[in-house]
C-alpha atoms as a PDB file:
ATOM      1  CA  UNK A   1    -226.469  55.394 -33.613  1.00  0.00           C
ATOM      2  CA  UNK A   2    -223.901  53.036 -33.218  1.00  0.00           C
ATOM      3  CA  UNK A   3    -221.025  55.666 -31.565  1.00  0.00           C
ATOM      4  CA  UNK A   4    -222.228  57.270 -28.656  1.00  0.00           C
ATOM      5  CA  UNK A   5    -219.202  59.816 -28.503  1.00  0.00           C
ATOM      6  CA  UNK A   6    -216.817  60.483 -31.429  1.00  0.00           C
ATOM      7  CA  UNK A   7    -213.901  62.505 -31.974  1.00  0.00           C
ATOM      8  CA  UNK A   8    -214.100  63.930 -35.590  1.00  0.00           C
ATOM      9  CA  UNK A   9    -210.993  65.304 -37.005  1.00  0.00           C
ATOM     10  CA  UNK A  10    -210.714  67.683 -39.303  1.00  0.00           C
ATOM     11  CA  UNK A  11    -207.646  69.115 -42.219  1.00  0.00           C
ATOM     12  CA  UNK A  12    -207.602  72.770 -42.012  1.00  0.00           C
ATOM     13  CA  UNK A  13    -207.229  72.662 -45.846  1.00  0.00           C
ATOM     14  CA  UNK A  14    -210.515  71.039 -45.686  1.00  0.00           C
ATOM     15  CA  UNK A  15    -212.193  74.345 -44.275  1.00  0.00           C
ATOM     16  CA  UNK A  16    -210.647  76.163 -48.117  1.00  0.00           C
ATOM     17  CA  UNK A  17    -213.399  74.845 -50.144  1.00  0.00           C
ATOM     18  CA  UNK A  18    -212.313  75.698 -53.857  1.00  0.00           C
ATOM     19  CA  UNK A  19    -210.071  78.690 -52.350  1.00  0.00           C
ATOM     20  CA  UNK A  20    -206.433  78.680 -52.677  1.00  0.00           C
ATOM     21  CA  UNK A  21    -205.749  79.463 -49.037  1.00  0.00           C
ATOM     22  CA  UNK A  22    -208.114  81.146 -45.696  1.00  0.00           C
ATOM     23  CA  UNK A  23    -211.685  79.620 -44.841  1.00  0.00           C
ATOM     24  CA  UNK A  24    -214.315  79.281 -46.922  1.00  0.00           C
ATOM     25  CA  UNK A  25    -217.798  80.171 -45.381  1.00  0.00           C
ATOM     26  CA  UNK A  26    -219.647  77.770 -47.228  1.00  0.00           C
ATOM     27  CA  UNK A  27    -217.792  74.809 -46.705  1.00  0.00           C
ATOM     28  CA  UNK A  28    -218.073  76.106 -43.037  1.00  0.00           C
ATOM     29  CA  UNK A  29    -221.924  75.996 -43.390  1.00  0.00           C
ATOM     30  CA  UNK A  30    -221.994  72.580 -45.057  1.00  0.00           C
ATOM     31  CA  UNK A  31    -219.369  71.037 -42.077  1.00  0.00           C
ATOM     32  CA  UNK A  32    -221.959  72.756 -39.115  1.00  0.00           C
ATOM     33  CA  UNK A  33    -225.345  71.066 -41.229  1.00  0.00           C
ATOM     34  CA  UNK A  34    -223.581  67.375 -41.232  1.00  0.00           C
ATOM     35  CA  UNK A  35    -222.561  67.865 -37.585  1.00  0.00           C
ATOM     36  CA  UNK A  36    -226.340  69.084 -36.744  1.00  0.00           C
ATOM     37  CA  UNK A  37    -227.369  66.010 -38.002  1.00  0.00           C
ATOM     38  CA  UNK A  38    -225.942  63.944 -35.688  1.00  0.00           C
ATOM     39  CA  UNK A  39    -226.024  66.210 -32.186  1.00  0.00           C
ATOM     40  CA  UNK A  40    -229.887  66.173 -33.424  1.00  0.00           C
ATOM     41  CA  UNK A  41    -230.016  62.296 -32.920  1.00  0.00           C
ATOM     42  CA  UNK A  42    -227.791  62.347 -29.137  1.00  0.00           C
ATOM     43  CA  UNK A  43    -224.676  62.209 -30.370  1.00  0.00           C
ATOM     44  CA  UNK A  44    -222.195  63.815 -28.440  1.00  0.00           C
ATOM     45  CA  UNK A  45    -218.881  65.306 -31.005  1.00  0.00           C
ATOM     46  CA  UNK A  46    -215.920  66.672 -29.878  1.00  0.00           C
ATOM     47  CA  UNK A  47    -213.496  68.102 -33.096  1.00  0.00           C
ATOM     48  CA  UNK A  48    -209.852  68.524 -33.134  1.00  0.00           C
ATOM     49  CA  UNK A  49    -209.061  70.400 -36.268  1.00  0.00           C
ATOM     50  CA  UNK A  50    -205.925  71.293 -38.233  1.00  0.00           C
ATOM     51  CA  UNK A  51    -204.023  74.739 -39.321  1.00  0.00           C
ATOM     52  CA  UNK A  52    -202.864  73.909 -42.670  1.00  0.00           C
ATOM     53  CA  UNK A  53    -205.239  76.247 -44.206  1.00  0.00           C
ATOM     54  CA  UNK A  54    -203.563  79.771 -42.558  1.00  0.00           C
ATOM     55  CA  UNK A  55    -199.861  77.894 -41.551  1.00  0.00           C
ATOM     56  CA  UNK A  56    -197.956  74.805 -41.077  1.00  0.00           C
ATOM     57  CA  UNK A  57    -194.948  74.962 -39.159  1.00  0.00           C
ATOM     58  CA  UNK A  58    -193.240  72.258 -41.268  1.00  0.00           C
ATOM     59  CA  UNK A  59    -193.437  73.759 -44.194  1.00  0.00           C
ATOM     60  CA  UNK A  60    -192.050  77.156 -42.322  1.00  0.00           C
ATOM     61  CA  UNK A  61    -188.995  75.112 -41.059  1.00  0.00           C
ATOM     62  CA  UNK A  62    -188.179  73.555 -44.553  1.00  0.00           C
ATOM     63  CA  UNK A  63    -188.084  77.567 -45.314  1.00  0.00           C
ATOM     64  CA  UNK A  64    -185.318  78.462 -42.499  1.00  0.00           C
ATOM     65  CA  UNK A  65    -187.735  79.383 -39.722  1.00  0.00           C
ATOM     66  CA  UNK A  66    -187.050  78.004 -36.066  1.00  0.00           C
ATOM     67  CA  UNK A  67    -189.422  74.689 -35.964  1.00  0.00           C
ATOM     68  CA  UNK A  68    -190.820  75.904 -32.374  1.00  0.00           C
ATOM     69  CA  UNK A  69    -191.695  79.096 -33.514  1.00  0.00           C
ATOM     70  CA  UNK A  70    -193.665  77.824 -36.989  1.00  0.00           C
ATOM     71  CA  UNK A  71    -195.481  75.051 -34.691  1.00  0.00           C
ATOM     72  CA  UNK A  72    -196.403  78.037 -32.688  1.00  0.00           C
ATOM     73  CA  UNK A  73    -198.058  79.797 -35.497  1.00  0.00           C
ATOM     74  CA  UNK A  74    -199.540  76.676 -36.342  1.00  0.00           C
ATOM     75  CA  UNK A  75    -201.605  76.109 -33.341  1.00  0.00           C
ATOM     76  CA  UNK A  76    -202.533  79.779 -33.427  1.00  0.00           C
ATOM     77  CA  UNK A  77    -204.153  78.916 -36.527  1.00  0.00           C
ATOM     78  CA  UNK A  78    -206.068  75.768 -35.320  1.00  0.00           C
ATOM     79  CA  UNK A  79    -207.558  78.360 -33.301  1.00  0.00           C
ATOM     80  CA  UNK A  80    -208.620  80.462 -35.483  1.00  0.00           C
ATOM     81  CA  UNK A  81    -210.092  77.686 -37.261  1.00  0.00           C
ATOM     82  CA  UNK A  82    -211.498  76.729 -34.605  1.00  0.00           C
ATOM     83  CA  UNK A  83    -212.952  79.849 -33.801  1.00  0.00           C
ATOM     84  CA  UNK A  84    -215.043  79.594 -36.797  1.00  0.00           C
ATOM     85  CA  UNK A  85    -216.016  76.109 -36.832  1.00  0.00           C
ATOM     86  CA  UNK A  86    -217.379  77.404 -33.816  1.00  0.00           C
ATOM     87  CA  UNK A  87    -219.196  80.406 -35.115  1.00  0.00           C
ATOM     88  CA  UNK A  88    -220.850  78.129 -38.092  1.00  0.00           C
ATOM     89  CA  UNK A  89    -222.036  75.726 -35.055  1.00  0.00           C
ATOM     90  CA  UNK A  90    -223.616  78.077 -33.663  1.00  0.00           C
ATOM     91  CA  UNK A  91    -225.573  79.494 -36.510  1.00  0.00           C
ATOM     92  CA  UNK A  92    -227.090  76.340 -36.877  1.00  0.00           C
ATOM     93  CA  UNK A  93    -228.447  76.732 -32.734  1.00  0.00           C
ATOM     94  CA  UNK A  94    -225.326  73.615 -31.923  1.00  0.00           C
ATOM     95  CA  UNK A  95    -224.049  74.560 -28.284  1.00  0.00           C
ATOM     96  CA  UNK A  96    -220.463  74.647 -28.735  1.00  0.00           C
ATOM     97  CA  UNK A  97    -217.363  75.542 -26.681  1.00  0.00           C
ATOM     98  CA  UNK A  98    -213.915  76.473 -27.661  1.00  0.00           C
ATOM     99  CA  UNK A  99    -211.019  74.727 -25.529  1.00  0.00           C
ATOM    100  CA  UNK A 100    -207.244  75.849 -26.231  1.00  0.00           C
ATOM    101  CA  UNK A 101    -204.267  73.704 -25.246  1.00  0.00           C
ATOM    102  CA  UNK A 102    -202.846  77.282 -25.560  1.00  0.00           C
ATOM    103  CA  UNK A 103    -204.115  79.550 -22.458  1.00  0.00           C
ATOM    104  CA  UNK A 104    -205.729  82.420 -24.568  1.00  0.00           C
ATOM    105  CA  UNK A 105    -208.120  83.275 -22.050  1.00  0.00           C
ATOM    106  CA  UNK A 106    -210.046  86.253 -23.755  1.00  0.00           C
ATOM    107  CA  UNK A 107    -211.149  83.736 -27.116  1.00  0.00           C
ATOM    108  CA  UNK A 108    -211.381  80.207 -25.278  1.00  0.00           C
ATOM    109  CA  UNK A 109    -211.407  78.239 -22.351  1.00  0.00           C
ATOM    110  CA  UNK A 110    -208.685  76.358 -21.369  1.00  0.00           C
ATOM    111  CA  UNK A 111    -208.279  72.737 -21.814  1.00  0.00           C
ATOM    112  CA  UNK A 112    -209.327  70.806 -18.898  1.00  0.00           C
ATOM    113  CA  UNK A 113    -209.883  67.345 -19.536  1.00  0.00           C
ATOM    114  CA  UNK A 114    -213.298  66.799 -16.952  1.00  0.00           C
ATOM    115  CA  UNK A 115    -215.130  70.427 -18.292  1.00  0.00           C
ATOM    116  CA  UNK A 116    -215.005  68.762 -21.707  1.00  0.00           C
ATOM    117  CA  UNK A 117    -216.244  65.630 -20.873  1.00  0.00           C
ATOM    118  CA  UNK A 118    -219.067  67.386 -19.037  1.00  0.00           C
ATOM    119  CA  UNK A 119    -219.456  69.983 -21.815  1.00  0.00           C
ATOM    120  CA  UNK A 120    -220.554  66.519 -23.989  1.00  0.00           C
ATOM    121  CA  UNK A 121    -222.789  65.297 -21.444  1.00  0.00           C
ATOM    122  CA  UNK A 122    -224.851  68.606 -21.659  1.00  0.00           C
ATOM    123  CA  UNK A 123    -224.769  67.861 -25.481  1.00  0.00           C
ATOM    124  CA  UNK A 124    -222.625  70.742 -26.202  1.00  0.00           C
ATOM    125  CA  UNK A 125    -219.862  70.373 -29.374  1.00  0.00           C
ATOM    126  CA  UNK A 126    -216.490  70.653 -27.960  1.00  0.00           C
ATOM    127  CA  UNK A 127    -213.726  71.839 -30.130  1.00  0.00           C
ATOM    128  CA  UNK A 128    -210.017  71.609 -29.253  1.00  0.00           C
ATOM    129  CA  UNK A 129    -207.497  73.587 -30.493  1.00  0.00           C
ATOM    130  CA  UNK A 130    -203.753  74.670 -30.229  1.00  0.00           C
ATOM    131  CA  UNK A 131    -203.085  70.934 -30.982  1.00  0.00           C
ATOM    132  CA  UNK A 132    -201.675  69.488 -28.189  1.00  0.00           C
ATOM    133  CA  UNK A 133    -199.593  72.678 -26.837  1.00  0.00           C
ATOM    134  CA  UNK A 134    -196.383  71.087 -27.873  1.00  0.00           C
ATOM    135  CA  UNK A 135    -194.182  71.796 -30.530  1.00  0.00           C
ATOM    136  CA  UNK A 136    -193.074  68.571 -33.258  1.00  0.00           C
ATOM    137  CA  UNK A 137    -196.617  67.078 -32.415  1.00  0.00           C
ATOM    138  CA  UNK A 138    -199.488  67.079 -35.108  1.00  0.00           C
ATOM    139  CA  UNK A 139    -203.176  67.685 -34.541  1.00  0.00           C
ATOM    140  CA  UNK A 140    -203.388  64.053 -35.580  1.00  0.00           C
ATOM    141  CA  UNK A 141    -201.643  63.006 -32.189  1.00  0.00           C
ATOM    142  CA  UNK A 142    -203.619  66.414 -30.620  1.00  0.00           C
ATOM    143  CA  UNK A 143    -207.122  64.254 -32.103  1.00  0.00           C
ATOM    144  CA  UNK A 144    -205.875  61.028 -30.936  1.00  0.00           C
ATOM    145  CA  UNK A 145    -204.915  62.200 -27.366  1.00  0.00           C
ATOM    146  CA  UNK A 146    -207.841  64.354 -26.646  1.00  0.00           C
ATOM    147  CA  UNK A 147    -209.996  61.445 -27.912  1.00  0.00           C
ATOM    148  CA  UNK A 148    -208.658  58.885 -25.567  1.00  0.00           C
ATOM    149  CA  UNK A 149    -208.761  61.648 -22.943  1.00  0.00           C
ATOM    150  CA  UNK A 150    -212.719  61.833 -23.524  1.00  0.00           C
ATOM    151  CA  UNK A 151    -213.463  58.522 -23.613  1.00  0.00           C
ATOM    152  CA  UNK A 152    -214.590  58.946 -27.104  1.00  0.00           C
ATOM    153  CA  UNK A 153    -215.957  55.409 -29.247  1.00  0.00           C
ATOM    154  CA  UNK A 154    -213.877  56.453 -32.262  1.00  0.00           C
ATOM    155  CA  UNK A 155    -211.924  58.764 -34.415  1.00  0.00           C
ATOM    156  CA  UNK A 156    -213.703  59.931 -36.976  1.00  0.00           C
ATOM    157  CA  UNK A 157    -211.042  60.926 -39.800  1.00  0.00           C
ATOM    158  CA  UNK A 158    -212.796  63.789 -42.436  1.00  0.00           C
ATOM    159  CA  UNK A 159    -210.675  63.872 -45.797  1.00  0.00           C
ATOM    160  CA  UNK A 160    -211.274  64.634 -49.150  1.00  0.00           C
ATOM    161  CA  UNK A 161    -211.120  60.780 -50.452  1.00  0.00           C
ATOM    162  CA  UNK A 162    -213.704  58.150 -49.530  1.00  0.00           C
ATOM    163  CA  UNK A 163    -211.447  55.633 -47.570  1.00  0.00           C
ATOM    164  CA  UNK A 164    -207.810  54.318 -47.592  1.00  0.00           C
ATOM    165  CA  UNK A 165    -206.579  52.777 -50.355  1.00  0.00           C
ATOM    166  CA  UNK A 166    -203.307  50.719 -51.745  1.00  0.00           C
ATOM    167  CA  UNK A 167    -201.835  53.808 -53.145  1.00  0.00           C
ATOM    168  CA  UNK A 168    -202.965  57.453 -54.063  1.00  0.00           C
ATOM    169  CA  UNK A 169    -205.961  57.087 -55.785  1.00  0.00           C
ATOM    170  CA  UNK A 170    -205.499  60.827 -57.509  1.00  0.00           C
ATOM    171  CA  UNK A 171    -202.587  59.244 -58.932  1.00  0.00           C
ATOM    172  CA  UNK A 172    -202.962  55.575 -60.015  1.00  0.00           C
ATOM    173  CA  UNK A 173    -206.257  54.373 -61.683  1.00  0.00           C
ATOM    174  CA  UNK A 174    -205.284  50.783 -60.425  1.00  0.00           C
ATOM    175  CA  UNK A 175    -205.245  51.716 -56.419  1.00  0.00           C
ATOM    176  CA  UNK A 176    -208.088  49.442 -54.326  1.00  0.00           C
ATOM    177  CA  UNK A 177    -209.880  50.869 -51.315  1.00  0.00           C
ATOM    178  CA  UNK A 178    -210.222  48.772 -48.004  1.00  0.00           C
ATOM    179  CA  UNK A 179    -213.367  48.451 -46.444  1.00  0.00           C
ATOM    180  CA  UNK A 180    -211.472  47.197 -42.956  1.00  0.00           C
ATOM    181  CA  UNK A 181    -207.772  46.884 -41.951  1.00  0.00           C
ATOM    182  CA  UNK A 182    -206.332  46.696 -39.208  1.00  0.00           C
ATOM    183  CA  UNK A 183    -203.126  48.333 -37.908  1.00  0.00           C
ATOM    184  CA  UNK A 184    -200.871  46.359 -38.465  1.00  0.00           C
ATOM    185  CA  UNK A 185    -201.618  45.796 -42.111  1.00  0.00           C
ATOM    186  CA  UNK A 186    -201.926  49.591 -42.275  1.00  0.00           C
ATOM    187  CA  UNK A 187    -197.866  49.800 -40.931  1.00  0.00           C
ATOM    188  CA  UNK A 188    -196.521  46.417 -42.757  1.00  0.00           C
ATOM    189  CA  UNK A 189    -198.133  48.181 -45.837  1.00  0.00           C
ATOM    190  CA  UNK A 190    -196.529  51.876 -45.358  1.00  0.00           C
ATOM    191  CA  UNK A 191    -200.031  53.286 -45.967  1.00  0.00           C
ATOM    192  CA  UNK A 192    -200.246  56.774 -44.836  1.00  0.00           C
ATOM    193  CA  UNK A 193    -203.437  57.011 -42.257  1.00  0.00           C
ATOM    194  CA  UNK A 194    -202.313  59.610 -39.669  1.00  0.00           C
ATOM    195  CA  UNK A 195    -198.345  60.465 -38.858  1.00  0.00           C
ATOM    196  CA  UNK A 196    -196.970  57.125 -37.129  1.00  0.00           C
ATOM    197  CA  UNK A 197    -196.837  58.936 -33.419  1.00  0.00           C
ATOM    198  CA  UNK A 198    -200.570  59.691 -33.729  1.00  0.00           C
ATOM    199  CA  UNK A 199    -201.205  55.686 -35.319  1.00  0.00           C
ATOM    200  CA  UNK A 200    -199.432  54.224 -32.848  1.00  0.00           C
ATOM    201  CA  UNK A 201    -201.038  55.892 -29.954  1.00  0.00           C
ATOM    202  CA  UNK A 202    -204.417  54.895 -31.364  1.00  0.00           C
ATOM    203  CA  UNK A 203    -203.464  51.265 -32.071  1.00  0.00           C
ATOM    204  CA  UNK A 204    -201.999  51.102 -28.265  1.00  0.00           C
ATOM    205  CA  UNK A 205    -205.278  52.241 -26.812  1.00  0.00           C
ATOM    206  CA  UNK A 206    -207.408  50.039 -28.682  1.00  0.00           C
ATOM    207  CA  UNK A 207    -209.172  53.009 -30.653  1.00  0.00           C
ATOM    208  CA  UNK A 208    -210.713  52.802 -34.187  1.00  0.00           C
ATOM    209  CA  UNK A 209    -210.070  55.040 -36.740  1.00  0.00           C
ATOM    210  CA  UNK A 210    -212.524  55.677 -39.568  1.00  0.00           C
ATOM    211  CA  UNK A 211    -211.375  57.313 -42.632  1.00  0.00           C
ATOM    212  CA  UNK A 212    -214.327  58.939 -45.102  1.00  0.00           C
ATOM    213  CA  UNK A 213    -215.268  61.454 -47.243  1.00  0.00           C
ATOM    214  CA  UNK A 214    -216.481  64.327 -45.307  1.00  0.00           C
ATOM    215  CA  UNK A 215    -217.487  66.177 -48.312  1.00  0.00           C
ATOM    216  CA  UNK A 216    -220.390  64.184 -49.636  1.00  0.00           C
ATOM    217  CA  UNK A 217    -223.559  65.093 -47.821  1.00  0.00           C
ATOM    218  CA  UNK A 218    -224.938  62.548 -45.489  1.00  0.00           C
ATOM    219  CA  UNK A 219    -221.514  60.703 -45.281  1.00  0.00           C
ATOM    220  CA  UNK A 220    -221.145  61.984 -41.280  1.00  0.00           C
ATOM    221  CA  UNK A 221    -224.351  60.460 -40.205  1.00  0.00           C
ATOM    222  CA  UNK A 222    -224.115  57.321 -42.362  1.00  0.00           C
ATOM    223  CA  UNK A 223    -220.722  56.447 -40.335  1.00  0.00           C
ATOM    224  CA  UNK A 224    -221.906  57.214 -37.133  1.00  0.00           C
ATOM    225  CA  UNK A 225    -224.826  54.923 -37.972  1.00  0.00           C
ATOM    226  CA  UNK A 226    -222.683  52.285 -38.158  1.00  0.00           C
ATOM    227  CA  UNK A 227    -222.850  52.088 -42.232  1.00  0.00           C
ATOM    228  CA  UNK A 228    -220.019  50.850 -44.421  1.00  0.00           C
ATOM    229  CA  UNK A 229    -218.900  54.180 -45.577  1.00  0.00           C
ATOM    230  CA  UNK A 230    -215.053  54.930 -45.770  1.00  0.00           C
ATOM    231  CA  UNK A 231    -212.443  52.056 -44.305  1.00  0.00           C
ATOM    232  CA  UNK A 232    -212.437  51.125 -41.083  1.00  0.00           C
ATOM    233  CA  UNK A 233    -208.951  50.596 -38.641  1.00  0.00           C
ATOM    234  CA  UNK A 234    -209.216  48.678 -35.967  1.00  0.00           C
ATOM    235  CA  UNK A 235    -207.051  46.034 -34.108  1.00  0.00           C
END
């Protein structure tokens, strides 16, 4: 394996499946079987994953609701999402532990930086939620901060497209997918990797960002491996 420790981050939408909205189990299932594969070879994963699935405070601001209180919500969800990421981990016999960047003491530990970093060590999956317990930040700068906070080798982007590319590939036929790129192409280019707060972070502490496909099976081990799957950002 060529990462010893990643950070893999995660869209709530991705956790839908073919639903309109909520979590789908199956896609659940499929997410804990890719992840097995690579605790199984010494891996050690932490996860930061989104809320967009149940709410996303943005879009509840654009409707006339206080920003705090929809980013709020929206780490509530990431929660709950993370709650059952965590319950799929564990059907597959993955060791996992739930740490909240909001106290919610009853459903998951608190977020303290040196229990996670030992909870990897003991090859336990560590997933954070509540983003990063402040409003106006993403759970792209929530999986960039915890990830530099860990130590971790790289982020490990999950979408629903197989790299980055020149322009939206759903949308124009002519739009070319980099294999490598590094940040600074990535700004001078206006491509959209993670919200610029979260990119710049990353590019300031040297950390790589991978970008693949999490829904084709095998994808997650093939990038760990160190195979030319998705595009690569680094400095």
């Amino acid at each position: 394996m060529q990462y010893k420790r990643i950070l893999l981050k995660l869209s709530g939408e991705a956790l839908m499946g073919n639903r309109q909205y909520g979590i789908d189990p199956d896609r659940l299932s499929e997410y804990a079987k890719e992840i097995k594969q690579i605790t199984d070879k010494g891996v050690q994963v932490a996860i930061v994953i989104g809320g967009g699935n149940i709410f996303r405070g943005v879009a509840g601001a654009s409707r006339g609701m206080d920003r705090v209180q929809g980013d709020h919500m929206g780490m509530l969800a990431t929660v709950i999402n993370g709650l059952a990421l965590q319950s799929a981990l564990e059907d597959e016999e993955i060791p996992t532990r739930l740490q909240s960047a909001v106290k919610i003491n009853e459903v998951a530990e608190p977020f303290i930086r040196r229990k996670a970093i030992r909870h990897l060590e003991k090859g336990r999956v560590v997933i954070f939620g509540g983003g990063t317990g402040n409003p106006y930040f993403t759970t792209d700068s929530a999986a960039v901060l915890r990830a530099i906070e860990i130590n971790a080798d790289v982020i490990l982007k999950g979408t629903r497209v197989d790299g980055i590319y020149s322009s939206d590939p759903e949308k124009d036929t002519n739009a070319t997918k980099f294999d490598f790129i590094s940040f600074d192409d990535v700004l001078r280019k206006g491509l959209k990797v993670m919200d610029t707060t979260a990119f710049t972070l990353s590019q300031e502490n040297e950390l790589p960002i991978i970008v693949f496909d999490m829904n084709t099976r095998g994808n997650l081990v093939k990038v760990v491996s160190g195979e030319n799957i998705g595009t690569k950002v680094n400095l």
